[in-house]
C-alpha atoms as a PDB file:
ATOM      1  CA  UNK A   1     159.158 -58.100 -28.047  1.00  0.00           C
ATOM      2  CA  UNK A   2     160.012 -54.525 -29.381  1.00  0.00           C
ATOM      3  CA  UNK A   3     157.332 -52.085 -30.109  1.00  0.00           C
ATOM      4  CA  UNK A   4     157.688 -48.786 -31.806  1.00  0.00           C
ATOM      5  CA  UNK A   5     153.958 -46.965 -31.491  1.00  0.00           C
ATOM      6  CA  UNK A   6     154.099 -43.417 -33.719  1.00  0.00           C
ATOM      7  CA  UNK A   7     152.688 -40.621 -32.544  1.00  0.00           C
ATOM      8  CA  UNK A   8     148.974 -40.927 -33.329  1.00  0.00           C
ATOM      9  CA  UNK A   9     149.081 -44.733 -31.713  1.00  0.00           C
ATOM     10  CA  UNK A  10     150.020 -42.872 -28.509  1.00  0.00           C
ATOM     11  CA  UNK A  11     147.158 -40.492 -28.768  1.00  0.00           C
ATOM     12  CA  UNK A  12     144.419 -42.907 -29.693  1.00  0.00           C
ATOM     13  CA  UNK A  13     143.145 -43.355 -26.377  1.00  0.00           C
ATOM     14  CA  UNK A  14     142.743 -39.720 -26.184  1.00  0.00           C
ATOM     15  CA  UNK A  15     140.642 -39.172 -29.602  1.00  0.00           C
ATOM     16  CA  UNK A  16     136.963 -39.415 -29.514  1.00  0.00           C
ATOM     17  CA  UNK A  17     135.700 -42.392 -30.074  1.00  0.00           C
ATOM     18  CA  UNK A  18     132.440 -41.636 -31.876  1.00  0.00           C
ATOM     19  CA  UNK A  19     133.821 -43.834 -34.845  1.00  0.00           C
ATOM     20  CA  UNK A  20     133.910 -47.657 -34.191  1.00  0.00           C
ATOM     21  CA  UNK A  21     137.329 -47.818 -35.536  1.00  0.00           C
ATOM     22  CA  UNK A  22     138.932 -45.418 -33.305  1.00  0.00           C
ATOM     23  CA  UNK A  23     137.345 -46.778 -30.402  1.00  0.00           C
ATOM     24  CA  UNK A  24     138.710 -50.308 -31.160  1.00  0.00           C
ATOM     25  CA  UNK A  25     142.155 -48.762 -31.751  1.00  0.00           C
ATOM     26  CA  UNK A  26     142.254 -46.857 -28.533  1.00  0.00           C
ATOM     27  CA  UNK A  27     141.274 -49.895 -26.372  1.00  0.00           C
ATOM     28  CA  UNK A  28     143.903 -52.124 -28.564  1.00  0.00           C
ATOM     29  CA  UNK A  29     146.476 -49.157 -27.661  1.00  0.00           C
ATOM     30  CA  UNK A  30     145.470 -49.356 -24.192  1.00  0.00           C
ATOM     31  CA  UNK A  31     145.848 -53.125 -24.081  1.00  0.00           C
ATOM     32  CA  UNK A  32     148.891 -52.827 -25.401  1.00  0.00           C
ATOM     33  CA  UNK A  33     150.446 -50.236 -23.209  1.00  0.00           C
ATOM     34  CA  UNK A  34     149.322 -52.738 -20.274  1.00  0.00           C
ATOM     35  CA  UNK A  35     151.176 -55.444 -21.095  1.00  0.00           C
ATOM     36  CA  UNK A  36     153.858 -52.864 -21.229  1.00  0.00           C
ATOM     37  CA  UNK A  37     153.318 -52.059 -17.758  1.00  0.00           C
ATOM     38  CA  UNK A  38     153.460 -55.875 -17.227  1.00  0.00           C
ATOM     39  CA  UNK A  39     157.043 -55.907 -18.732  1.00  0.00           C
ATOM     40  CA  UNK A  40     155.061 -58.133 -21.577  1.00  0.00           C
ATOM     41  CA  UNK A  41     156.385 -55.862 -24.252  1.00  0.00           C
ATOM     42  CA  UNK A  42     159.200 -53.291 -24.564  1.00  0.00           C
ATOM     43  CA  UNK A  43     158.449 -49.797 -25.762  1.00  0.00           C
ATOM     44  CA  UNK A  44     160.738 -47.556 -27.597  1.00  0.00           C
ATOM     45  CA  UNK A  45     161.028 -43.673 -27.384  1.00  0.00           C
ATOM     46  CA  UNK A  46     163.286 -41.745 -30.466  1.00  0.00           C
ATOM     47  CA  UNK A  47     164.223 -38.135 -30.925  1.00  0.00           C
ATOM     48  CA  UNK A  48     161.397 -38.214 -33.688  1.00  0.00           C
ATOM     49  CA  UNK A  49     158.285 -39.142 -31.269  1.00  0.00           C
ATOM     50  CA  UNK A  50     159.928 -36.492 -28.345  1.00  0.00           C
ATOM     51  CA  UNK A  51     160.033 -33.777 -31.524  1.00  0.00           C
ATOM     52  CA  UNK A  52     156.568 -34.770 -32.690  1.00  0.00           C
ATOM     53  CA  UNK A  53     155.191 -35.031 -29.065  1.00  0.00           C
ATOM     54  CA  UNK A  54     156.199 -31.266 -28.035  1.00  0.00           C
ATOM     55  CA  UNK A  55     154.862 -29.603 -31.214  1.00  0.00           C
ATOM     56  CA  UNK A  56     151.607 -30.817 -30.184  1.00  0.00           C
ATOM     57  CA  UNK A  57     149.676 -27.230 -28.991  1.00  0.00           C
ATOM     58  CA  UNK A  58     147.450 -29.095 -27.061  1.00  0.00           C
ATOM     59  CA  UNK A  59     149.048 -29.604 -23.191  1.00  0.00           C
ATOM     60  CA  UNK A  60     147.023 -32.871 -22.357  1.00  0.00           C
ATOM     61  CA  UNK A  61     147.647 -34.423 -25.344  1.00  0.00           C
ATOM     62  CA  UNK A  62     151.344 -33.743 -25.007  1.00  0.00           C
ATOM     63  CA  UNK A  63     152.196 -34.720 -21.097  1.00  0.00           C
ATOM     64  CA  UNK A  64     149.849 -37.888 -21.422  1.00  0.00           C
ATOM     65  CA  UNK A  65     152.381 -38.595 -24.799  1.00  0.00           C
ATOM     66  CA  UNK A  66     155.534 -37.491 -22.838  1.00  0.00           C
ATOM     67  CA  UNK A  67     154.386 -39.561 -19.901  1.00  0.00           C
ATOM     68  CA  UNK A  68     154.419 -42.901 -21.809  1.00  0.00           C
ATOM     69  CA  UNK A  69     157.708 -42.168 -24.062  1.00  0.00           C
ATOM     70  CA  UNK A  70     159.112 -41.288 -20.653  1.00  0.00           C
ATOM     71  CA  UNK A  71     158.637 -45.070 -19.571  1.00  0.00           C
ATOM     72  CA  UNK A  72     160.369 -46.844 -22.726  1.00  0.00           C
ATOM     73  CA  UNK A  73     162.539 -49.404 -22.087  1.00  0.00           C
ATOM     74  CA  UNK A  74     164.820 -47.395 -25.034  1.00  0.00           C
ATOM     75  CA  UNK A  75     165.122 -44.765 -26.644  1.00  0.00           C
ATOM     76  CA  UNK A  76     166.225 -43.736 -30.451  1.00  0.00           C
ATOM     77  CA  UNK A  77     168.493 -40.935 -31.004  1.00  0.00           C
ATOM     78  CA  UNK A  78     168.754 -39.523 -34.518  1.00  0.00           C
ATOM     79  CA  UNK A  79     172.191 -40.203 -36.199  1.00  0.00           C
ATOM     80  CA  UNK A  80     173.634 -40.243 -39.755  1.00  0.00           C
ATOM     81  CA  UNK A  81     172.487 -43.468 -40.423  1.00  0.00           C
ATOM     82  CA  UNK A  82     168.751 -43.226 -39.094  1.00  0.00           C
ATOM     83  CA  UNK A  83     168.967 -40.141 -41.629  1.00  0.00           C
ATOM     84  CA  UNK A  84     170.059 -42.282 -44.551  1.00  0.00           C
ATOM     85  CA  UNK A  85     167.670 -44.559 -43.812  1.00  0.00           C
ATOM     86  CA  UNK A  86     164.835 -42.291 -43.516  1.00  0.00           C
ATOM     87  CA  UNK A  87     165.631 -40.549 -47.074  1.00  0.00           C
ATOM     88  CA  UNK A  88     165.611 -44.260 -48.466  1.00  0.00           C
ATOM     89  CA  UNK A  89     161.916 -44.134 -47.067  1.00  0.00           C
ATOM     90  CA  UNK A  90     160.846 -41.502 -48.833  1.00  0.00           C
ATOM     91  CA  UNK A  91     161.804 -42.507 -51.824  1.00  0.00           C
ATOM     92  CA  UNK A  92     158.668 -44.556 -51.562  1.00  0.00           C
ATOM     93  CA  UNK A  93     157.159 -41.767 -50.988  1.00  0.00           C
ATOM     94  CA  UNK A  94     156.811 -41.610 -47.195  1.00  0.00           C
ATOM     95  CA  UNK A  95     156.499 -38.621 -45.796  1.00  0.00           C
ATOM     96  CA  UNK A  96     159.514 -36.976 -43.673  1.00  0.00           C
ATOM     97  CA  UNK A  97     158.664 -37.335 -40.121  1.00  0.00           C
ATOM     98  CA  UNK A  98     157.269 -40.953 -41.248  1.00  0.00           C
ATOM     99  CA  UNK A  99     160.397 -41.974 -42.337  1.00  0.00           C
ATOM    100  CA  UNK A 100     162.382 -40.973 -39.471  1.00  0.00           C
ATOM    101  CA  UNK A 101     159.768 -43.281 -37.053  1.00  0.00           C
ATOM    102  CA  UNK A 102     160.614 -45.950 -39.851  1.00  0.00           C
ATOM    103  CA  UNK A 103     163.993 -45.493 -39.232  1.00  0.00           C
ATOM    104  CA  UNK A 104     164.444 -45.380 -35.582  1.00  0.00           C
ATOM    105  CA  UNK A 105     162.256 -48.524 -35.116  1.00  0.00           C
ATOM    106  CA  UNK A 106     164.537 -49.582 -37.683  1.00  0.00           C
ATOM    107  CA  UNK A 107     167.751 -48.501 -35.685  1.00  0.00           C
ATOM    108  CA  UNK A 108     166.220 -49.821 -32.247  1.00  0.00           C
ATOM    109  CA  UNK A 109     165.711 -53.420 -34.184  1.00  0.00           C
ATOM    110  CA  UNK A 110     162.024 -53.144 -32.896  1.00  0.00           C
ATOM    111  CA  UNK A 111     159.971 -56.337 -33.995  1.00  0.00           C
ATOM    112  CA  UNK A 112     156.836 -54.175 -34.846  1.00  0.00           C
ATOM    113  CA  UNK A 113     155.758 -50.513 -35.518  1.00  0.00           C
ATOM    114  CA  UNK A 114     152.366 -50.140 -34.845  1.00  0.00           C
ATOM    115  CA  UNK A 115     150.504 -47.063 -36.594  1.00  0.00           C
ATOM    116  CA  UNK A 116     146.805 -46.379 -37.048  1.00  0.00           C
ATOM    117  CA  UNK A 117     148.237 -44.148 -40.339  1.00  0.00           C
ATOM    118  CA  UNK A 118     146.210 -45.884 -43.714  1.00  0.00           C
ATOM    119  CA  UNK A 119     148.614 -44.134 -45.905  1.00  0.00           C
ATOM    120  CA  UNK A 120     151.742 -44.995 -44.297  1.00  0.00           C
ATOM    121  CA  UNK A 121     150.490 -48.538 -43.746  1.00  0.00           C
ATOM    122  CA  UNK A 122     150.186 -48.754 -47.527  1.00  0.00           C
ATOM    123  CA  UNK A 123     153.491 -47.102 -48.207  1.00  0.00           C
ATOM    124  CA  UNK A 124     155.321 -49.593 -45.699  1.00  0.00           C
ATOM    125  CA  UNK A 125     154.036 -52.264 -47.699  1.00  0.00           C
ATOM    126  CA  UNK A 126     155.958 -51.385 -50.794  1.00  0.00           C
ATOM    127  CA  UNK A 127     159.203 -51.510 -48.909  1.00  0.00           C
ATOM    128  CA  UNK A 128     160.813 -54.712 -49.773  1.00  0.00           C
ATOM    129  CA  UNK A 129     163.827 -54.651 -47.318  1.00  0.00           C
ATOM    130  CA  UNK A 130     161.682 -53.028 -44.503  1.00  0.00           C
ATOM    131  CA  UNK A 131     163.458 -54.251 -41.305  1.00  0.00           C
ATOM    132  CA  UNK A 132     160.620 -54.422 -39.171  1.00  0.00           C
ATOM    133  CA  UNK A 133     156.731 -55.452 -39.477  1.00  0.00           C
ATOM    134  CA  UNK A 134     154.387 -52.222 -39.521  1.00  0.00           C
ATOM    135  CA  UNK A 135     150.805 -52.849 -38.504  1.00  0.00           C
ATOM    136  CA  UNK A 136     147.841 -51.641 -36.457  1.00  0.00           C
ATOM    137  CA  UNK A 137     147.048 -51.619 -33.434  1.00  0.00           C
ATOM    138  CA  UNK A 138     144.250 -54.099 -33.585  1.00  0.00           C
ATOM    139  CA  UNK A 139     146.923 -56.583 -35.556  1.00  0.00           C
ATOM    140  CA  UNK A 140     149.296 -56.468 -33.546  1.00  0.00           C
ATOM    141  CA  UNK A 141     146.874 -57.261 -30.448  1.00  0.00           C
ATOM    142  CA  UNK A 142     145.850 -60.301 -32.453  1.00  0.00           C
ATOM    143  CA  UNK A 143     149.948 -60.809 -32.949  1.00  0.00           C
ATOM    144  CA  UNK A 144     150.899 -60.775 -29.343  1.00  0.00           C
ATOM    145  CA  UNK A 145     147.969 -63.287 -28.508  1.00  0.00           C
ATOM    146  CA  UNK A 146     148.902 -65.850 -31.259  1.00  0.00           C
END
């Protein structure tokens, strides 16, 4: 099993969890990155989480992000055709850096892309030949159990 987490799924555990939904995120997120440390699931990097990752000003945030991409099983680099594919996304109107995680999970043939994004969950929907299954972290918990 293939999972592509965007940025913000890699930071959940590290947002405050004064909101019920974040906390149940973050300890999905967790849960998932343990059966990743299992070997359960495989976990893939791209040149589009690495960019995201170091723009980040804050320095925790960033090495705890770093730290997991550093462990994926593979990692995504950006190429003419993730490019195509990520303009294609925004057509939809997904935004740019979006659209390039679409398109490396895409590219990596990733089963899932987990996001805790509303927007971009709603966007993915309206792709008809999406390649791969976007969902949240608490889904695809309740995925990987069934």
């Amino acid at each position: 099993m293939k999972i592509y987490l965007d940025t913000c799924v890699i930071q959940r555990p590290l947002d405050s969890k004064t909101q019920i939904r974040i906390a149940l995120e973050a300890e999905a997120v967790l849960g998932i990155l343990s059966l990743f440390e299992a070997g359960a699931v495989e976990i893939i990097s791209s040149d589009a989480l690495l960019y995201e990752t170091n723009r980040n000003p804050t320095l925790t945030r960033q090495q705890y992000a770093l730290e997991v991409l550093s462990k994926a099983n593979r990692h995504i680099s950006l190429n003419d055709d993730v490019e195509n594919r990520a303009r294609q996304f925004t057509q939809f109107g997904v935004k740019t850096l979006d659209a390039l995680h679409l398109a490396c999970a895409e590219g990596a043939e990733a089963d899932y892309f987990c996001t805790v994004d509303t927007q971009l969950l709603k966007k993915a929907k309206t792709i008809s030949n999406l390649k791969v299954v976007v969902l949240t972290p608490i889904e695809l918990v309740e995925e990987l159990e069934s």
